[in-house]
N, C-alpha and C. Protein backbone atom coordinates (compact mmCIF):
# COMPACT_ATOMS: atom_id res chain seq x y z
N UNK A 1 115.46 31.33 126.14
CA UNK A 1 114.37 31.80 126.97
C UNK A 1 114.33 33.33 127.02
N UNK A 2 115.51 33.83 127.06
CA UNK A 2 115.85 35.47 127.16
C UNK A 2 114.97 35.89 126.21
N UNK A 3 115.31 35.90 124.74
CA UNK A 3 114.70 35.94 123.63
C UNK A 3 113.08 35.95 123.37
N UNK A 4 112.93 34.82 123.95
CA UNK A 4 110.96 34.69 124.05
C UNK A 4 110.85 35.61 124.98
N UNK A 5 111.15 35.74 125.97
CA UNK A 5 110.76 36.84 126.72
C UNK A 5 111.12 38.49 126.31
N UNK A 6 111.85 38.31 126.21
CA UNK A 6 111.86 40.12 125.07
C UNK A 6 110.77 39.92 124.02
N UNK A 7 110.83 39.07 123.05
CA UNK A 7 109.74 39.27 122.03
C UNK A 7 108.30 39.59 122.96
N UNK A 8 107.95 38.82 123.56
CA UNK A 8 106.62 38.81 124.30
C UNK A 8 106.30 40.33 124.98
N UNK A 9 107.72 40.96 125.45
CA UNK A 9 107.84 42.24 125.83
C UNK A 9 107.20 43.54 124.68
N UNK A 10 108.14 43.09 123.52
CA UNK A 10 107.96 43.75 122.26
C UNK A 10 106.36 43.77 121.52
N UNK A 11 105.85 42.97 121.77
CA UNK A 11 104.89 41.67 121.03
C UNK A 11 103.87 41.19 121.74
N UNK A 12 102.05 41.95 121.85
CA UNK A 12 101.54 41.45 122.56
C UNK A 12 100.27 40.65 121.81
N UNK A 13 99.54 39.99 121.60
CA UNK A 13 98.71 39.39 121.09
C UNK A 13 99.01 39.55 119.38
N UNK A 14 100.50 39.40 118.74
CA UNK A 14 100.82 39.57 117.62
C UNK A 14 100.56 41.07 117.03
N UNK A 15 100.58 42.17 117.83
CA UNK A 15 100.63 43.48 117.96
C UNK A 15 102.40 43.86 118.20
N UNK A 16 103.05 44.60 117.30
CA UNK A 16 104.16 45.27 118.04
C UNK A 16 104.08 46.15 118.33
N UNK A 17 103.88 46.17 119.97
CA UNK A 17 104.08 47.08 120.40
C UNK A 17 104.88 48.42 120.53
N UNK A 18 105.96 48.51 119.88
CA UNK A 18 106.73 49.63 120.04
C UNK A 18 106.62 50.11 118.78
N UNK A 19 106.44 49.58 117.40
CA UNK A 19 105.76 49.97 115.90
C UNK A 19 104.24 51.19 116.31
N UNK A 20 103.47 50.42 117.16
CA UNK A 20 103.05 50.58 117.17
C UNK A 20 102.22 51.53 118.48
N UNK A 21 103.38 51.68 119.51
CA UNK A 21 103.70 53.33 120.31
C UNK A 21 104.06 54.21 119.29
N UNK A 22 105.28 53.92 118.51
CA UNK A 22 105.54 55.09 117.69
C UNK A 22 105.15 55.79 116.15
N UNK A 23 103.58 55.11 116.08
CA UNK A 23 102.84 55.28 115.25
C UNK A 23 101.65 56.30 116.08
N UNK A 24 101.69 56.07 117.68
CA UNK A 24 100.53 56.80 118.10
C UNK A 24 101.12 57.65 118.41
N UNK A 25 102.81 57.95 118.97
CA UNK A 25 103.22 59.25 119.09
C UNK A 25 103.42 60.00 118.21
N UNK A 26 103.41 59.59 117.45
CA UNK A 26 103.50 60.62 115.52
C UNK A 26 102.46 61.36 115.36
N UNK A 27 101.03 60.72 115.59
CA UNK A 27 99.58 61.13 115.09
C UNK A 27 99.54 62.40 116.37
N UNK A 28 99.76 61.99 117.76
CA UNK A 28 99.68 62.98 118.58
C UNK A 28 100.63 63.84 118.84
N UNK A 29 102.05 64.04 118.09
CA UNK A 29 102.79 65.10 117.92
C UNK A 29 101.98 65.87 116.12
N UNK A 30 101.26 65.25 115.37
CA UNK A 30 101.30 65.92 114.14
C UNK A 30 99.99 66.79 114.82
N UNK A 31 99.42 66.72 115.48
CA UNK A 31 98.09 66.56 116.06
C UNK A 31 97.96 68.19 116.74
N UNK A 32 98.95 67.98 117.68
CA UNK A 32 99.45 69.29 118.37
C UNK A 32 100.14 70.33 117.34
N UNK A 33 100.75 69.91 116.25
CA UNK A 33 101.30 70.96 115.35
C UNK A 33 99.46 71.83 114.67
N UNK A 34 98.93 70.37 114.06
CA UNK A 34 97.79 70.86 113.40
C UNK A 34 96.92 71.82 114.69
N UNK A 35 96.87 72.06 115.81
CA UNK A 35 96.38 72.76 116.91
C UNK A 35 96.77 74.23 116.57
N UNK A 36 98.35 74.07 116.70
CA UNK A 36 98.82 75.25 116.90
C UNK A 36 99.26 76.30 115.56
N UNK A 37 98.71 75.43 114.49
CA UNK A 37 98.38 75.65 112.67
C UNK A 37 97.20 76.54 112.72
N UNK A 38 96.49 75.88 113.71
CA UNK A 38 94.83 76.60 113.33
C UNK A 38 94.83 77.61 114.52
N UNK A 39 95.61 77.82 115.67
CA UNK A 39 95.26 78.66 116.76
C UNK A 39 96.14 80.14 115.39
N UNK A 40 96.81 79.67 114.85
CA UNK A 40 98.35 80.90 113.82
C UNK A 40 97.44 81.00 112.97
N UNK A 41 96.45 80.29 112.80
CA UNK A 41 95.44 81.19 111.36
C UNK A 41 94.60 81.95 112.17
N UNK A 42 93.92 81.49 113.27
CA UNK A 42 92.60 81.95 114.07
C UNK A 42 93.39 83.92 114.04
N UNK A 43 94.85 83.70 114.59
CA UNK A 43 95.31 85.44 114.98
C UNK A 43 95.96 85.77 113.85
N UNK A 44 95.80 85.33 112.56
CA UNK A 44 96.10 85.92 111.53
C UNK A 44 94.50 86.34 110.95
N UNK A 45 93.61 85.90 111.14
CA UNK A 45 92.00 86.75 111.04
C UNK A 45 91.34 87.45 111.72
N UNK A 46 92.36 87.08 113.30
CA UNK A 46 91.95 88.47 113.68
C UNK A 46 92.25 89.44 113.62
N UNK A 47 93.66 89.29 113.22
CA UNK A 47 94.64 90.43 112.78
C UNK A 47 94.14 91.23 110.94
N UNK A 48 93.32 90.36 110.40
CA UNK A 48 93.01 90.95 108.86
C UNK A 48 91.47 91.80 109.84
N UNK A 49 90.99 91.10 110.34
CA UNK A 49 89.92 91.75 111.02
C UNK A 49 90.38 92.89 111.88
N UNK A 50 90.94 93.23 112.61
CA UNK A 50 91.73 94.51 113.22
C UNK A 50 91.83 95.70 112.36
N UNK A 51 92.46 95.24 110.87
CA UNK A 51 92.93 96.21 110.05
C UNK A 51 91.47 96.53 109.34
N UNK A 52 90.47 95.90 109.26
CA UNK A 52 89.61 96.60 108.82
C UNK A 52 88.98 95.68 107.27
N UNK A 53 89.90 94.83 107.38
CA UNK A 53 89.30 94.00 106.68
C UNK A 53 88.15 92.66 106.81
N UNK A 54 87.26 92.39 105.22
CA UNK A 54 85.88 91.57 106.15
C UNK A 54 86.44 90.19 105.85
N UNK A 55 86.73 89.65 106.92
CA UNK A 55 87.17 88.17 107.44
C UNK A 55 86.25 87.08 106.54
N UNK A 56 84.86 86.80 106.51
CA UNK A 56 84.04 85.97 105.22
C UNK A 56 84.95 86.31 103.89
N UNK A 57 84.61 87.78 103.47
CA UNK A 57 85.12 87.57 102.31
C UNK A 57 86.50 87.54 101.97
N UNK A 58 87.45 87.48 102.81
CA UNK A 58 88.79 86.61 103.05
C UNK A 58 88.69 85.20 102.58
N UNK A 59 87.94 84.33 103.56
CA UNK A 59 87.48 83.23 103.70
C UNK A 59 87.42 82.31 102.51
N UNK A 60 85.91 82.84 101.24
CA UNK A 60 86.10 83.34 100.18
C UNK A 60 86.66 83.27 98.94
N UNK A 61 87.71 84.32 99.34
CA UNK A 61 88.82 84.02 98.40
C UNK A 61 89.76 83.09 98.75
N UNK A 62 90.35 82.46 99.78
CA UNK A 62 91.07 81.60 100.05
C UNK A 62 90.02 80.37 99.47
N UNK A 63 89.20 80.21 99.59
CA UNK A 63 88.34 78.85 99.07
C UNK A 63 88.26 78.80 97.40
N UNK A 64 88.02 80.15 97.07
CA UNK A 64 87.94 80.35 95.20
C UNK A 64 90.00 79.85 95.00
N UNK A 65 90.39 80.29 95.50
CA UNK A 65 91.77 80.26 94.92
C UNK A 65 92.22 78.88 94.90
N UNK A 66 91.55 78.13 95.75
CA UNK A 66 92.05 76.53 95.32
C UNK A 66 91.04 75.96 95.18
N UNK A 67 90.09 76.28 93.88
CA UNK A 67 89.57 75.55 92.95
C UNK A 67 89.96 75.91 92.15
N UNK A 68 89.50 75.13 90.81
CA UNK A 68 90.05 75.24 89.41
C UNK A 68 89.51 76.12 88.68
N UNK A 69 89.93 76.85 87.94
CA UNK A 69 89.53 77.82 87.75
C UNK A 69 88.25 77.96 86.81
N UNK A 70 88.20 76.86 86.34
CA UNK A 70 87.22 76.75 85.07
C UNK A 70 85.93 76.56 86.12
N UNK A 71 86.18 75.67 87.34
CA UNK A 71 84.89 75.23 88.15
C UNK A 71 84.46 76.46 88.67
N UNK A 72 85.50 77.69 89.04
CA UNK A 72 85.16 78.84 90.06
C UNK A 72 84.18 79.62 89.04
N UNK A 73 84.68 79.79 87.47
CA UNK A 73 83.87 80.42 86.69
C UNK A 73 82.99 79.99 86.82
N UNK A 74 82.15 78.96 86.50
CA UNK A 74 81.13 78.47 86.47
C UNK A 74 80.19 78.51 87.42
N UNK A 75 80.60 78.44 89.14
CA UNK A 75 80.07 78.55 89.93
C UNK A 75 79.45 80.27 90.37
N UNK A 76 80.66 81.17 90.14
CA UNK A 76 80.03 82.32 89.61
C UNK A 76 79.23 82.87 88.75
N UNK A 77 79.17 82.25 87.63
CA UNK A 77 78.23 82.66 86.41
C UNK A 77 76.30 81.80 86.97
N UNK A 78 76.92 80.99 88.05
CA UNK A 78 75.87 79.94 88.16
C UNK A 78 74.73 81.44 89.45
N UNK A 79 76.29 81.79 90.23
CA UNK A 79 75.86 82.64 91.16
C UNK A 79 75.25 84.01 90.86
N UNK A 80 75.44 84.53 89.75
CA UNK A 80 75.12 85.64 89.05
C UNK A 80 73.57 85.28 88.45
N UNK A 81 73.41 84.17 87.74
CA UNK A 81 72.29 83.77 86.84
C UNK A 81 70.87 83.57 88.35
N UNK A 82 71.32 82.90 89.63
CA UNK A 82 70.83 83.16 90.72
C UNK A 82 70.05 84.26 91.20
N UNK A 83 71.59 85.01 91.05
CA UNK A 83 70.82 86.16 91.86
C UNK A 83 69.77 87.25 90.90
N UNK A 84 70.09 87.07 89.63
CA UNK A 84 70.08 87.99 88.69
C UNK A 84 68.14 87.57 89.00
N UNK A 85 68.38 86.10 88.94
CA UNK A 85 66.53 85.23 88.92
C UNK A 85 65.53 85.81 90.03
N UNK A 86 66.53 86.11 90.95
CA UNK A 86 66.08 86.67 92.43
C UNK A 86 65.54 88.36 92.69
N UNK A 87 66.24 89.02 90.95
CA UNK A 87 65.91 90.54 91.47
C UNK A 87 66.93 91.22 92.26
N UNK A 88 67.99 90.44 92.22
CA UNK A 88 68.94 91.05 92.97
C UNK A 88 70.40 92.03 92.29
């Protein structure tokens, strides 16, 4: 009887419960890291912004640098042929 009653403790409508507390405390500890990831970038742009540097074209280059390089060419040559159409 002990037994059924712990499982039932553990175990609610064929849910485990404690699998499955410490699956939601994971997501809401990774959760709070990813918070305090993006508050450490937010004062690292304001800090490139302080010094005088332009924060977009930061932005930018962090976005060109992880694409591939063959796609970034292309998207530039695409951006050039653009503007070039534009008079610019």
């Amino acid at each position: 009887m002990e037994n059924l009653e712990q499982k039932s403790k553990s175990e609610v409508a064929g849910i485990a419960a404690d699998r499955l507390r410490t699956i939601i405390e994971r997501i809401e500890r990774i959760e709070e890291e990813r918070k305090a990831l993006a508050d450490d970038v937010r004062d690292i742009y304001a800090e490139a912004k302080s010094a005088g540097f332009d924060v977009p074209i930061i932005r930018r280059i962090i976005k060109a640098r992880k694409q591939d390089p063959s796609d970034l060419e292309e998207q530039e040559s695409l951006f050039d042929v653009y503007r070039h159409a534009l008079g610019m």
